[in-house]
PDB file of N, CA and C in Angstrom:
ATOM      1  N   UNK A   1       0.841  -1.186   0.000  1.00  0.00           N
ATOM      2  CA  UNK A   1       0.000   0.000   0.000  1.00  0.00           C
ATOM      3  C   UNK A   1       0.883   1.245   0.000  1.00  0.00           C
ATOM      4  N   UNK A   2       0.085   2.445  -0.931  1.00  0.00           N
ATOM      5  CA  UNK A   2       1.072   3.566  -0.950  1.00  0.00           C
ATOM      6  C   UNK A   2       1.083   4.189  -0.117  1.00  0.00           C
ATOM      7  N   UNK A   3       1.845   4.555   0.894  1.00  0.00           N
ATOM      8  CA  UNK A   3       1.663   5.412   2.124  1.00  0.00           C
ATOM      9  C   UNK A   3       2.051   7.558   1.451  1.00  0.00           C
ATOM     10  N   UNK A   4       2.098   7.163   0.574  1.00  0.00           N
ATOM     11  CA  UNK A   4       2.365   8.884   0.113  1.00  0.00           C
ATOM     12  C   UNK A   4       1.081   9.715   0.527  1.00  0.00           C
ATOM     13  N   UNK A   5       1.357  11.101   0.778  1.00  0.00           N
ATOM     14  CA  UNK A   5       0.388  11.581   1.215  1.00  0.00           C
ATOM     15  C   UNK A   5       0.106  12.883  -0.206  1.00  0.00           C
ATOM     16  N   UNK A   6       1.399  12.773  -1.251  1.00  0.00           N
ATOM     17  CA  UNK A   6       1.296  13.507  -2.323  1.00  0.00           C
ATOM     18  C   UNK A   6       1.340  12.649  -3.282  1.00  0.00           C
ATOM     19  N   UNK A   7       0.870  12.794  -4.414  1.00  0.00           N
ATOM     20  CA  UNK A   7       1.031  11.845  -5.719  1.00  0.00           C
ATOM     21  C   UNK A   7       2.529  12.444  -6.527  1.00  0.00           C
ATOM     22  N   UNK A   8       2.628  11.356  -7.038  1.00  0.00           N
ATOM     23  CA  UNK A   8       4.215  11.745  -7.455  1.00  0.00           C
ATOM     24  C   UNK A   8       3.746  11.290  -9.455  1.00  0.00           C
ATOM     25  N   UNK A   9       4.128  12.141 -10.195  1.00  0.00           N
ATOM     26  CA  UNK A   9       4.215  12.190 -11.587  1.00  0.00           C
ATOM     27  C   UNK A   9       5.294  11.815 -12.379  1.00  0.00           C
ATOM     28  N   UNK A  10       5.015  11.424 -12.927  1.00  0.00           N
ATOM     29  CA  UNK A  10       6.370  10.735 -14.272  1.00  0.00           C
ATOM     30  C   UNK A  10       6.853  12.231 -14.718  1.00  0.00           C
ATOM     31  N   UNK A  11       8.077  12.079 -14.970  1.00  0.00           N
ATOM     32  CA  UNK A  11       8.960  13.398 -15.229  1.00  0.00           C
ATOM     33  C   UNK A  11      10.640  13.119 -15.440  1.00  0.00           C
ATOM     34  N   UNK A  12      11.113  13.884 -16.316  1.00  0.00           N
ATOM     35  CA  UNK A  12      12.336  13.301 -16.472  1.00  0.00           C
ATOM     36  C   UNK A  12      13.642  14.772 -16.683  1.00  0.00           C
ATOM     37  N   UNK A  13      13.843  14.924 -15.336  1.00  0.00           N
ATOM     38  CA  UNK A  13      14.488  16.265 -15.126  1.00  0.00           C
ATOM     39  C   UNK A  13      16.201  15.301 -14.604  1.00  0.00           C
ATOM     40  N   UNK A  14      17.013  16.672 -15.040  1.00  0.00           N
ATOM     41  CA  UNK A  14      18.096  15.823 -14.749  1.00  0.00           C
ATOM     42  C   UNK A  14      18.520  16.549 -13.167  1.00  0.00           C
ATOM     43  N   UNK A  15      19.718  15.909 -12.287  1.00  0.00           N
ATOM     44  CA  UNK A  15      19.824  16.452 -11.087  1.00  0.00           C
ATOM     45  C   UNK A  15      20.731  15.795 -10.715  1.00  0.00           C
ATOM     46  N   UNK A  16      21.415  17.102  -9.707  1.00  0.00           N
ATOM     47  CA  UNK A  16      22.491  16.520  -8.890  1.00  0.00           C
ATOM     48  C   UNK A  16      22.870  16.845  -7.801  1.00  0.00           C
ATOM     49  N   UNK A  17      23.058  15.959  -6.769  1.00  0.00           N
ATOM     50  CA  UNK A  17      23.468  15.763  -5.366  1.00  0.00           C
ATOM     51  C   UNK A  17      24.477  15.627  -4.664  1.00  0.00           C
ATOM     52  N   UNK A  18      24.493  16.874  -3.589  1.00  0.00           N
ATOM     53  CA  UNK A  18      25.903  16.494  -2.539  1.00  0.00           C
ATOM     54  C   UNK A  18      24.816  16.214  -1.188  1.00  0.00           C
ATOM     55  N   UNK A  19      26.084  15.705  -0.138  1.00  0.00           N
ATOM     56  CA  UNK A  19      25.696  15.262   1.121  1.00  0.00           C
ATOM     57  C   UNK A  19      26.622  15.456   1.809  1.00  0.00           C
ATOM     58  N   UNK A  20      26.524  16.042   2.778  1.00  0.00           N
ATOM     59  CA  UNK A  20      27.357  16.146   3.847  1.00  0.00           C
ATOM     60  C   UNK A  20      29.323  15.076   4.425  1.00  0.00           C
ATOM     61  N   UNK A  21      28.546  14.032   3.627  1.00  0.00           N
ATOM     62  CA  UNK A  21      29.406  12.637   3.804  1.00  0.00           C
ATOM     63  C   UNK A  21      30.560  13.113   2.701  1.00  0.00           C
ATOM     64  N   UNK A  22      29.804  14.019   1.489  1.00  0.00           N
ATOM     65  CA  UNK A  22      31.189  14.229   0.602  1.00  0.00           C
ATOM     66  C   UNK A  22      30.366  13.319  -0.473  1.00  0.00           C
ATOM     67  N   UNK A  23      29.764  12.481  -0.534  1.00  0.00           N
ATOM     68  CA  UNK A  23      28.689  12.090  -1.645  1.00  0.00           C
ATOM     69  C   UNK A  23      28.301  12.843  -2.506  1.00  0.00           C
ATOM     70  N   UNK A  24      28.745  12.807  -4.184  1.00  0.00           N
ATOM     71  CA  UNK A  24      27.999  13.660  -5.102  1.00  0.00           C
ATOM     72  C   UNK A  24      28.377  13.011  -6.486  1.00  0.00           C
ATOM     73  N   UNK A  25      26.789  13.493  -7.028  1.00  0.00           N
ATOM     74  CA  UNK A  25      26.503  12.600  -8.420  1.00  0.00           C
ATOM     75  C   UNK A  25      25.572  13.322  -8.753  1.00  0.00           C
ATOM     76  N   UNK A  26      25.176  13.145  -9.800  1.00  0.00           N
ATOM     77  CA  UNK A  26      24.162  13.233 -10.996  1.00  0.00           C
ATOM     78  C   UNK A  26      23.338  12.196 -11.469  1.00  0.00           C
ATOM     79  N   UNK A  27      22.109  12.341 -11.855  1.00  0.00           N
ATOM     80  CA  UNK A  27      21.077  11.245 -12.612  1.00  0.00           C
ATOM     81  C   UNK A  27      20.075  12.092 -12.882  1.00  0.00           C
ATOM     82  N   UNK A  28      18.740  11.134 -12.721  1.00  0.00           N
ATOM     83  CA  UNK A  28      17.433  11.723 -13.236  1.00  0.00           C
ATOM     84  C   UNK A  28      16.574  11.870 -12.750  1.00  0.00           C
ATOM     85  N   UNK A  29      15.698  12.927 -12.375  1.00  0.00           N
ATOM     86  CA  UNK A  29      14.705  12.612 -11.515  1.00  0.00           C
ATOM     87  C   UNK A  29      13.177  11.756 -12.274  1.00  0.00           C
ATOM     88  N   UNK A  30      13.201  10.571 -12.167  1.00  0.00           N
ATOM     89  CA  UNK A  30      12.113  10.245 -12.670  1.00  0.00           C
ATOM     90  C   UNK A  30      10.496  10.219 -12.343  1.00  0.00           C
ATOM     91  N   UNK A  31       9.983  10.881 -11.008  1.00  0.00           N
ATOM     92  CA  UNK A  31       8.941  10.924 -10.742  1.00  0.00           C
ATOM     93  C   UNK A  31       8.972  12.125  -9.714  1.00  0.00           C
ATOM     94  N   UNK A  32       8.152  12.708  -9.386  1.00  0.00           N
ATOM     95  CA  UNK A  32       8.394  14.215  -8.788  1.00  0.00           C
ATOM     96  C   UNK A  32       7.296  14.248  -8.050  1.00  0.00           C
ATOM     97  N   UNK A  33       7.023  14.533  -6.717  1.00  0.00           N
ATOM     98  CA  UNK A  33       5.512  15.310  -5.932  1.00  0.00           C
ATOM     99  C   UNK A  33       5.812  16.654  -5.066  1.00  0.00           C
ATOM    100  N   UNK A  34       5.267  16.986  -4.096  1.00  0.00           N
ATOM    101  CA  UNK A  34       5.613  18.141  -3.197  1.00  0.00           C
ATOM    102  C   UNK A  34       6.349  17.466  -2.237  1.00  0.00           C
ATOM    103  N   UNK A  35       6.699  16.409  -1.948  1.00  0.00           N
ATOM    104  CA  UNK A  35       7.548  16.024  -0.816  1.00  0.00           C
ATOM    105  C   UNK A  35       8.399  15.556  -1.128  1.00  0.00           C
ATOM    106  N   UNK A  36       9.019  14.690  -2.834  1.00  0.00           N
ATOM    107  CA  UNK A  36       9.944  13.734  -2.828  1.00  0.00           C
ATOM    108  C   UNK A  36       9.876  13.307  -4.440  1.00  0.00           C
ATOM    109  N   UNK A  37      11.094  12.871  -4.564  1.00  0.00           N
ATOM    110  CA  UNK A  37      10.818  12.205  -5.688  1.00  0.00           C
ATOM    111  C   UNK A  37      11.885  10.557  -6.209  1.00  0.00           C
ATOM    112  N   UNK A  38      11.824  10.251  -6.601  1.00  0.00           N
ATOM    113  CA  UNK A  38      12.654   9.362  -7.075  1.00  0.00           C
ATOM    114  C   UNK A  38      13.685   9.473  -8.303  1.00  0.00           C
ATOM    115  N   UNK A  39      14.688   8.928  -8.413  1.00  0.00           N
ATOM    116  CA  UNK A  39      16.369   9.358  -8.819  1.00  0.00           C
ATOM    117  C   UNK A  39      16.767   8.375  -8.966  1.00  0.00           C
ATOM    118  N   UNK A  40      17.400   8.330 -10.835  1.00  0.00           N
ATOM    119  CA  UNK A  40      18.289   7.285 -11.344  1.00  0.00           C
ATOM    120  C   UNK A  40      19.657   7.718 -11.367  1.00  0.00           C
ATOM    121  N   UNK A  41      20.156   7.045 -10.571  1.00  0.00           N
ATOM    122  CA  UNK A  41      21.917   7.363 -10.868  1.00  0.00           C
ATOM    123  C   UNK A  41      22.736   6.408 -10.647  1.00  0.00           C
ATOM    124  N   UNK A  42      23.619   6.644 -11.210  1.00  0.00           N
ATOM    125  CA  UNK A  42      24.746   5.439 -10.970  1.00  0.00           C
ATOM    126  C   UNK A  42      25.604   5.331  -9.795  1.00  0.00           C
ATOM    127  N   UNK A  43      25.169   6.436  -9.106  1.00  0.00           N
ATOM    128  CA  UNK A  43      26.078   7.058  -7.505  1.00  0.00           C
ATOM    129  C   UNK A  43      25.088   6.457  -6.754  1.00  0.00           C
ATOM    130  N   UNK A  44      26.068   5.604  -5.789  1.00  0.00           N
ATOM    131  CA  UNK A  44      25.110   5.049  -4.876  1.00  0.00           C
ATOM    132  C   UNK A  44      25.510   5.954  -3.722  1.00  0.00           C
ATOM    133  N   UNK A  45      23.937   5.539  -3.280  1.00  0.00           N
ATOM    134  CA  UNK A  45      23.759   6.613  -1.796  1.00  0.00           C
ATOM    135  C   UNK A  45      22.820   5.593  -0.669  1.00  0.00           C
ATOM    136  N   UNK A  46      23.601   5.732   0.462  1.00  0.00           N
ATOM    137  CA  UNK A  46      23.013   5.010   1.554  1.00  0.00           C
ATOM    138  C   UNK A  46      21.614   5.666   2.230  1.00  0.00           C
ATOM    139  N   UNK A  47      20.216   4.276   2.601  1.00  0.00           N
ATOM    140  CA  UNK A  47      19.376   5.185   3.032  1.00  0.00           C
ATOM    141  C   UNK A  47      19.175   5.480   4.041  1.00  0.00           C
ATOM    142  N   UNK A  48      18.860   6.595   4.802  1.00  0.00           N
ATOM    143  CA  UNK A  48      19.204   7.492   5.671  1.00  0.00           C
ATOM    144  C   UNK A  48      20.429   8.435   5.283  1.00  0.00           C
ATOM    145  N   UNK A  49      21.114   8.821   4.237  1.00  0.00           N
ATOM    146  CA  UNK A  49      21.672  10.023   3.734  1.00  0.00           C
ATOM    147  C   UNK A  49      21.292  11.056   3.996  1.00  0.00           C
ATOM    148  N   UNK A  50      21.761  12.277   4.482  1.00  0.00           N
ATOM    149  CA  UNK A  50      20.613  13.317   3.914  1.00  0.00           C
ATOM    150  C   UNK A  50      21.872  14.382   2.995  1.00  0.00           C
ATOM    151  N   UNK A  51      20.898  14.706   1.539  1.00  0.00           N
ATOM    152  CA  UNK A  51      21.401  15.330   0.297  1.00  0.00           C
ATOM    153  C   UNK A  51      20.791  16.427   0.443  1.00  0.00           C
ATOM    154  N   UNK A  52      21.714  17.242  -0.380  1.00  0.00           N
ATOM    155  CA  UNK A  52      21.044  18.594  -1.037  1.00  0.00           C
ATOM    156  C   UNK A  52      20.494  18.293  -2.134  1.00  0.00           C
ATOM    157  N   UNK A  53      19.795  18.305  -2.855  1.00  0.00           N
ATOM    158  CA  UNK A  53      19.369  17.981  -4.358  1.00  0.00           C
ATOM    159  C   UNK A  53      19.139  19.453  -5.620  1.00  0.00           C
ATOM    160  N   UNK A  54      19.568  19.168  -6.740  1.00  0.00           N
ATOM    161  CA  UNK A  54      19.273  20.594  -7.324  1.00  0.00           C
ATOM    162  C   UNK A  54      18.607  19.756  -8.749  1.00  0.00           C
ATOM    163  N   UNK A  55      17.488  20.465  -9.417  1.00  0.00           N
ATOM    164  CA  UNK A  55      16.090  19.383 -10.237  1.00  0.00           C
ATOM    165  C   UNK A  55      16.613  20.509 -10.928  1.00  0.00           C
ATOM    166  N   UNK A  56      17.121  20.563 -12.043  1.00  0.00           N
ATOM    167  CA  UNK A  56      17.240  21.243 -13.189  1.00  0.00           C
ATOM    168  C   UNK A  56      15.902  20.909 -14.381  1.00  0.00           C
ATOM    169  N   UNK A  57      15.036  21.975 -14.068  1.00  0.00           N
ATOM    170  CA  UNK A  57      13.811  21.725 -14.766  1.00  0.00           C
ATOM    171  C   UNK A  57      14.107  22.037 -16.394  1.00  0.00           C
ATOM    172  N   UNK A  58      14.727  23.786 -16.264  1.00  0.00           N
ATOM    173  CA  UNK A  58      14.580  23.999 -17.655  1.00  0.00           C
ATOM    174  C   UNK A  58      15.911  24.313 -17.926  1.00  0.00           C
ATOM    175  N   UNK A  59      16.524  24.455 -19.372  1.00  0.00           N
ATOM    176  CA  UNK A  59      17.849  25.126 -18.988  1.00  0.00           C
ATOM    177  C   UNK A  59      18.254  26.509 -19.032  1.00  0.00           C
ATOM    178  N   UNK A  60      17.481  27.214 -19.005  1.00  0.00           N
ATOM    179  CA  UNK A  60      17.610  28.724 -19.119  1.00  0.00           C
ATOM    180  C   UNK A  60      17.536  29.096 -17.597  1.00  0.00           C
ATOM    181  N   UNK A  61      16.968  28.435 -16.962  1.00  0.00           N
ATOM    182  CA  UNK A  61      16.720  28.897 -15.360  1.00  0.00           C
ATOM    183  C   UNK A  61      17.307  28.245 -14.387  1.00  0.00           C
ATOM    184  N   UNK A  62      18.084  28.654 -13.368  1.00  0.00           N
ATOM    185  CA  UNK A  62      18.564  27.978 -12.317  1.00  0.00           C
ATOM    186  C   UNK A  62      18.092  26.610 -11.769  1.00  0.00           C
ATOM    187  N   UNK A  63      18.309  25.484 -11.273  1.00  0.00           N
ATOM    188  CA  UNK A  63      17.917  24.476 -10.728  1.00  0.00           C
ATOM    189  C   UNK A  63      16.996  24.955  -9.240  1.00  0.00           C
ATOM    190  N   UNK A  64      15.972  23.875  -8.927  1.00  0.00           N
ATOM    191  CA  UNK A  64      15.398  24.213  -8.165  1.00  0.00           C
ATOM    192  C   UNK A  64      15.835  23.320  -7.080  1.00  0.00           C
ATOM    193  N   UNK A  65      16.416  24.134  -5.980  1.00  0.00           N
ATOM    194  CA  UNK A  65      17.580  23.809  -5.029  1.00  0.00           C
ATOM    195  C   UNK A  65      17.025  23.312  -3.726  1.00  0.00           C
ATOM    196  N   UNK A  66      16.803  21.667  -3.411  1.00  0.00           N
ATOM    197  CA  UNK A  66      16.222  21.056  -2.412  1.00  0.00           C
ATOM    198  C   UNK A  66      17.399  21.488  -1.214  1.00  0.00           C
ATOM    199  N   UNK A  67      17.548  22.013  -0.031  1.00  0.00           N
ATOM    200  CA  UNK A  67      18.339  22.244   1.105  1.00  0.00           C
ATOM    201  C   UNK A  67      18.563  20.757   1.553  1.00  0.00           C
ATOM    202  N   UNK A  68      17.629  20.178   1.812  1.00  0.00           N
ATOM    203  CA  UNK A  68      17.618  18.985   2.721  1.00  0.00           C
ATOM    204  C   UNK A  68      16.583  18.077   2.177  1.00  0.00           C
ATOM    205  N   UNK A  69      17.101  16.833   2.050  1.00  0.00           N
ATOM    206  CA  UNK A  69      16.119  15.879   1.903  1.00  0.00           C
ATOM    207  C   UNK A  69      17.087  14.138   2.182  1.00  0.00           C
ATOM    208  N   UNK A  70      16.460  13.644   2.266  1.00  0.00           N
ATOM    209  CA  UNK A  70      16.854  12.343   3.376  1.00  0.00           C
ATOM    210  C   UNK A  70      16.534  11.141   2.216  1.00  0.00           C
ATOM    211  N   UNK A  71      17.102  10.552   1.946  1.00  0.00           N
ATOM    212  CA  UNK A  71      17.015   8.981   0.918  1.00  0.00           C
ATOM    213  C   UNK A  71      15.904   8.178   1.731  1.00  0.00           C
ATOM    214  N   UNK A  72      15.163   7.807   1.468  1.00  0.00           N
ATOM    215  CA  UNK A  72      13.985   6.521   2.141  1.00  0.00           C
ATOM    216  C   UNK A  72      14.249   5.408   1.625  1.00  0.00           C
ATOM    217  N   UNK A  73      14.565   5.259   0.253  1.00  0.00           N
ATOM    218  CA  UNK A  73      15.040   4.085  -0.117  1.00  0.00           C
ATOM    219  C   UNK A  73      16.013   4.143  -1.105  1.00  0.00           C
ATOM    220  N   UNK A  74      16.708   2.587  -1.327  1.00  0.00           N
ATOM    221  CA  UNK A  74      17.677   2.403  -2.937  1.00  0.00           C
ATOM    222  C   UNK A  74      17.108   1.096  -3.192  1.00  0.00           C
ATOM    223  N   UNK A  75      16.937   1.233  -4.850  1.00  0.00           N
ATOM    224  CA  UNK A  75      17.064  -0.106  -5.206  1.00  0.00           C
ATOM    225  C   UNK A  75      17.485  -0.409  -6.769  1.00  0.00           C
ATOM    226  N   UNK A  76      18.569  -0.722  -6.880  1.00  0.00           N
ATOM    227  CA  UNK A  76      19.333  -1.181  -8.479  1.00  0.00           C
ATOM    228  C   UNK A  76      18.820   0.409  -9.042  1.00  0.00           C
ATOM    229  N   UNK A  77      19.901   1.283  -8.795  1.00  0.00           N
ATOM    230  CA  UNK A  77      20.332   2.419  -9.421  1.00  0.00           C
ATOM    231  C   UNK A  77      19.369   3.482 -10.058  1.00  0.00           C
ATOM    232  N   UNK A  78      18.112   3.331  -8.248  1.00  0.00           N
ATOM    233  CA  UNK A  78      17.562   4.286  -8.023  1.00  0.00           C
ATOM    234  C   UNK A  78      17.376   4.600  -6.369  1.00  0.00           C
ATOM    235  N   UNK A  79      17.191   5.876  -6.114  1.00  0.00           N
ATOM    236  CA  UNK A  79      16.462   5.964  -4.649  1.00  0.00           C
ATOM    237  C   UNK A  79      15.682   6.922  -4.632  1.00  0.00           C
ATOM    238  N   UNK A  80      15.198   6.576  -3.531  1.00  0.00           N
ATOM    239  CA  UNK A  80      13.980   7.659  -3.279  1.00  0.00           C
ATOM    240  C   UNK A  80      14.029   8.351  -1.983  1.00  0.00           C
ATOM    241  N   UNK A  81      13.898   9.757  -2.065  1.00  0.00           N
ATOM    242  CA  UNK A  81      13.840  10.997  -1.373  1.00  0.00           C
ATOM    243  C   UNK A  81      12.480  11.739  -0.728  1.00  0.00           C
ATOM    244  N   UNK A  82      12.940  11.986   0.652  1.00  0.00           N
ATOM    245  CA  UNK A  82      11.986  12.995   1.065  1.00  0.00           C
ATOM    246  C   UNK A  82      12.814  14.241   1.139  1.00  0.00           C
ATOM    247  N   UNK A  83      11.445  15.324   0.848  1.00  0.00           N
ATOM    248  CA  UNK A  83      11.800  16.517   0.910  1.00  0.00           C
ATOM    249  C   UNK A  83      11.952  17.132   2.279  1.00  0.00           C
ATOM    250  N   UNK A  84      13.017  17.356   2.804  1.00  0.00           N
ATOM    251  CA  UNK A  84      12.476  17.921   4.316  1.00  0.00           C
ATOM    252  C   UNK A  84      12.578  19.258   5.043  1.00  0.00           C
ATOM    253  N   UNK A  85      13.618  20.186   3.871  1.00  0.00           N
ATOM    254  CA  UNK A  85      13.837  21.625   3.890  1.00  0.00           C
ATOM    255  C   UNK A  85      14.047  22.679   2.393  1.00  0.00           C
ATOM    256  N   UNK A  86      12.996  23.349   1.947  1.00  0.00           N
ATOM    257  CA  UNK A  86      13.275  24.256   0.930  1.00  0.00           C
ATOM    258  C   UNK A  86      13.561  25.693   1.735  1.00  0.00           C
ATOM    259  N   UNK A  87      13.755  26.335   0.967  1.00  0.00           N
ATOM    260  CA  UNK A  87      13.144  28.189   0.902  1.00  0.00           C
ATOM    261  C   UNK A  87      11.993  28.372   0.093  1.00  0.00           C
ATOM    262  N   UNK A  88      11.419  29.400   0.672  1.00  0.00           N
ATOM    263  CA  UNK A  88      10.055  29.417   0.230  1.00  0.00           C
ATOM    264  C   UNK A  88      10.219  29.662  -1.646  1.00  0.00           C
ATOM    265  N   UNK A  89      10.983  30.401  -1.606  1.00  0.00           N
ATOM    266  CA  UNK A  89      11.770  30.545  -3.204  1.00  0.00           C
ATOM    267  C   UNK A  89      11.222  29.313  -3.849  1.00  0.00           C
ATOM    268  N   UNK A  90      12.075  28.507  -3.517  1.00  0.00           N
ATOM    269  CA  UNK A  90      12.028  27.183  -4.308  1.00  0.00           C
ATOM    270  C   UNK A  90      10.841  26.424  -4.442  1.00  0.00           C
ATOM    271  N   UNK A  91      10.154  26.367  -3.267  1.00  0.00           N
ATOM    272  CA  UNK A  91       8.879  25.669  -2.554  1.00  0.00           C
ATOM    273  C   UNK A  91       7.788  26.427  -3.531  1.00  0.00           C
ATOM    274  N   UNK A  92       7.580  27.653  -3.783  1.00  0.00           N
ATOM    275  CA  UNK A  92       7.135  28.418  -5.302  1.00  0.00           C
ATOM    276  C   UNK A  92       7.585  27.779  -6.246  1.00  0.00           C
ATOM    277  N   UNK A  93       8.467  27.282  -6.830  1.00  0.00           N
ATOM    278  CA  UNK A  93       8.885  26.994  -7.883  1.00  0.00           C
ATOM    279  C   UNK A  93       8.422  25.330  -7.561  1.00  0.00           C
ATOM    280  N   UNK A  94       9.006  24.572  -6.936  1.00  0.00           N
ATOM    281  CA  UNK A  94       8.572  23.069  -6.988  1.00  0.00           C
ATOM    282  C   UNK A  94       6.749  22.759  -7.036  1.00  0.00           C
ATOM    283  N   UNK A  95       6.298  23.558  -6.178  1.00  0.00           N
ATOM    284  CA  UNK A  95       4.547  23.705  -6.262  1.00  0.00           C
ATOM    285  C   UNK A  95       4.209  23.932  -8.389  1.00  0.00           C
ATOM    286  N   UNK A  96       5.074  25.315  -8.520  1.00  0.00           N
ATOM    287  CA  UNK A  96       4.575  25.450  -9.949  1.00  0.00           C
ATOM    288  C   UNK A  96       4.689  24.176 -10.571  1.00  0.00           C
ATOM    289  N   UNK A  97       6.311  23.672 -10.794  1.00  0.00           N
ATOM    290  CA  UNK A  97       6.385  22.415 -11.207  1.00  0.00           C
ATOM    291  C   UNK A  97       5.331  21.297 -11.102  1.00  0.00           C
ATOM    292  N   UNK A  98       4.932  20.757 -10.119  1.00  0.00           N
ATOM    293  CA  UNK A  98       4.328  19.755  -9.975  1.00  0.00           C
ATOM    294  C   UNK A  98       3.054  20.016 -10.417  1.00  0.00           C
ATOM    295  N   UNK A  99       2.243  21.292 -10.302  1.00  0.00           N
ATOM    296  CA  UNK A  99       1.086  21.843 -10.891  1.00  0.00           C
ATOM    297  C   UNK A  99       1.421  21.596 -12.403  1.00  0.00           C
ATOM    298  N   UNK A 100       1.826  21.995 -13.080  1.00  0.00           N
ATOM    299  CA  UNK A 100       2.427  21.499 -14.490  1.00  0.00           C
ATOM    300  C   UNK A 100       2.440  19.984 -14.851  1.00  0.00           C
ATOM    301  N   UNK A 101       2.978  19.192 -14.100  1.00  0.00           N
ATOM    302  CA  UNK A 101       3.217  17.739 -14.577  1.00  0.00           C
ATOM    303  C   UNK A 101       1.803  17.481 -14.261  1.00  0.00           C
ATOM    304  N   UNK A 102       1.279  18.236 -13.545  1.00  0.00           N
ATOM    305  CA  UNK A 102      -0.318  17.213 -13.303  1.00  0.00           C
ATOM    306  C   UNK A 102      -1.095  17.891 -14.201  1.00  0.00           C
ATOM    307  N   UNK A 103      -1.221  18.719 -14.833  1.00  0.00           N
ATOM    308  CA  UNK A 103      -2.041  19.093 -15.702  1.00  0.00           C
ATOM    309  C   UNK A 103      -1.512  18.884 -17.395  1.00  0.00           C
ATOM    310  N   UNK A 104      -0.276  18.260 -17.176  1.00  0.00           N
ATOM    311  CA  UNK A 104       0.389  18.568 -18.434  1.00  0.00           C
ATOM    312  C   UNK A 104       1.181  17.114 -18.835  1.00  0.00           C
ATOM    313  N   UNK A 105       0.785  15.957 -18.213  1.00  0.00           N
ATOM    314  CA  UNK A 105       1.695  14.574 -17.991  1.00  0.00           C
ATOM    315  C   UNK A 105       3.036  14.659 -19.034  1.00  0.00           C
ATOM    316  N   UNK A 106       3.845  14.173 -18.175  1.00  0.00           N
ATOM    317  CA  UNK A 106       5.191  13.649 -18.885  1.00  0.00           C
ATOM    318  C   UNK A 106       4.723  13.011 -19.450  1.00  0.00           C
ATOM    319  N   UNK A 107       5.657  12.514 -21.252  1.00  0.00           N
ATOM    320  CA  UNK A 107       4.823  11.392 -22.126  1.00  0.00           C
ATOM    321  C   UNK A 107       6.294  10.480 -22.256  1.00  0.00           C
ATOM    322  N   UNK A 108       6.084   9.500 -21.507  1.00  0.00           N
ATOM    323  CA  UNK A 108       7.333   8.588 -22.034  1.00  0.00           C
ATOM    324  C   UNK A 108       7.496   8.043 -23.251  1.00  0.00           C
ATOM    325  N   UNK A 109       8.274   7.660 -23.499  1.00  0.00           N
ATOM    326  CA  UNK A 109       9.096   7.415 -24.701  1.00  0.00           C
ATOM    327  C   UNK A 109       9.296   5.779 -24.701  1.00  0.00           C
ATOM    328  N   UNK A 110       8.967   4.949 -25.672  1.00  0.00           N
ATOM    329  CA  UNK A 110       9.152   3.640 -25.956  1.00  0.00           C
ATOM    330  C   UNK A 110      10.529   3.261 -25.160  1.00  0.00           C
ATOM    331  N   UNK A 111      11.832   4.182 -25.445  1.00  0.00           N
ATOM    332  CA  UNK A 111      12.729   4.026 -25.067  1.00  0.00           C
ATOM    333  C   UNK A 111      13.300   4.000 -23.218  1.00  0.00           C
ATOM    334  N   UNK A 112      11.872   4.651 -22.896  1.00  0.00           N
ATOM    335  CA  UNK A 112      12.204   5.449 -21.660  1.00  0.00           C
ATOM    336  C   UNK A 112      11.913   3.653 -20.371  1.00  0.00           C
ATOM    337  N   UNK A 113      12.684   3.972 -19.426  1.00  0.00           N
ATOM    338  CA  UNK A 113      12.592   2.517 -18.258  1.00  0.00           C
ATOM    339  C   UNK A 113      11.618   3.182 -16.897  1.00  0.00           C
ATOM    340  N   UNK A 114      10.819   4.244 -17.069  1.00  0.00           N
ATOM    341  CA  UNK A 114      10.513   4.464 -15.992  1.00  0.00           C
ATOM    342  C   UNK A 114       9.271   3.883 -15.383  1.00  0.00           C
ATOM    343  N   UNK A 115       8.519   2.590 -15.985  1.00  0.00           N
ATOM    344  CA  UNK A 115       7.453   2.033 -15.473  1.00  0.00           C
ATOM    345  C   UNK A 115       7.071   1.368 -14.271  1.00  0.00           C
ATOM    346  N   UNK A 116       8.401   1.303 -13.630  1.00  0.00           N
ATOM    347  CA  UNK A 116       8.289   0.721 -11.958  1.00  0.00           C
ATOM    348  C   UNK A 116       7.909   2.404 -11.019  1.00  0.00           C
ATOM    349  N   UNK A 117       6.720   1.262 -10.905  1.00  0.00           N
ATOM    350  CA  UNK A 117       6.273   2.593  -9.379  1.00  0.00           C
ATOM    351  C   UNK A 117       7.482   3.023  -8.139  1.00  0.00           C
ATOM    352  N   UNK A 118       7.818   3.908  -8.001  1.00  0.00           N
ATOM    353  CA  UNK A 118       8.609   4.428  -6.759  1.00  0.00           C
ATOM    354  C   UNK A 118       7.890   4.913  -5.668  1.00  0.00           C
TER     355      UNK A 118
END
C-alpha cells in the first residue's frame, strides 16, 4: 500500500546531489511530488543520507535547489527521497512544477525505463 500523502508524476528532469558525507553525483529525476521524488543514478547513496538535491527543470533557469532531503530508499540504481527543507523561493517553484506535470503529464518514450512505481 502507498503510504504517500502527495502523488508523485512521471517526469524526467536531470539532477544533482551532494551530502554532507562528501557524496555527489548526478542522474534523473524520474517521478516528482511536493515532498519527494525518485532518482536514477549510478552514484550510490546510503538510506538514511541526507542530500542537497538541485532538479534542473529547464535550462535557461537555475535548478530548483532542495536544502535537505533524506534517501527513504535504494534499489538497483535508483532511490527515493523525502523533501524535508526548501526556501520558500524554491517551494514556489517546486509547487509550480508539480502543478504542471499534473495538468500537463510527462509522455514517455518507448525508449524510456521508468514504469516501476517508486
Amino acid at each position: 500500500m502507498d503510504k504517500r500523502q502527495h502523488p508523485r508524476f512521471p517526469a524526467r528532469f536531470h539532477s544533482s546531489f551532494t551530502s554532507v558525507t562528501v557524496v555527489s553525483g548526478e542522474g534523473n529525476v524520474v517521478d516528482l511530488s511536493l515532498r519527494g521524488c525518485c532518482v536514477e543514478s549510478e552514484t550510490s547513496v546510503q538510506p538514511g543520507s541526507t542530500l542537497t538535491i538541485r532538479v534542473h527543470i529547464l535550462q535557461d533557469e537555475p535548478p530548483i535547489t532542495i536544502l535537505e532531503a533524506v534517501v527513504r530508499w535504494t534499489r538497483e540504481g535508483r532511490f527515493g527521497i523525502e523533501f524535508l527543507s526548501l526556501v520558500p523561493e524554491e517551494w514556489a517553484r517546486l509547487q509550480h512544477t508539480v502543478t504542471q506535470l499534473e495538468l500537463h503529464p510527462y509522455e514517455k518514450k518507448p525508449t524510456d525505463d521508468t514504469s516501476e512505481a517508486a
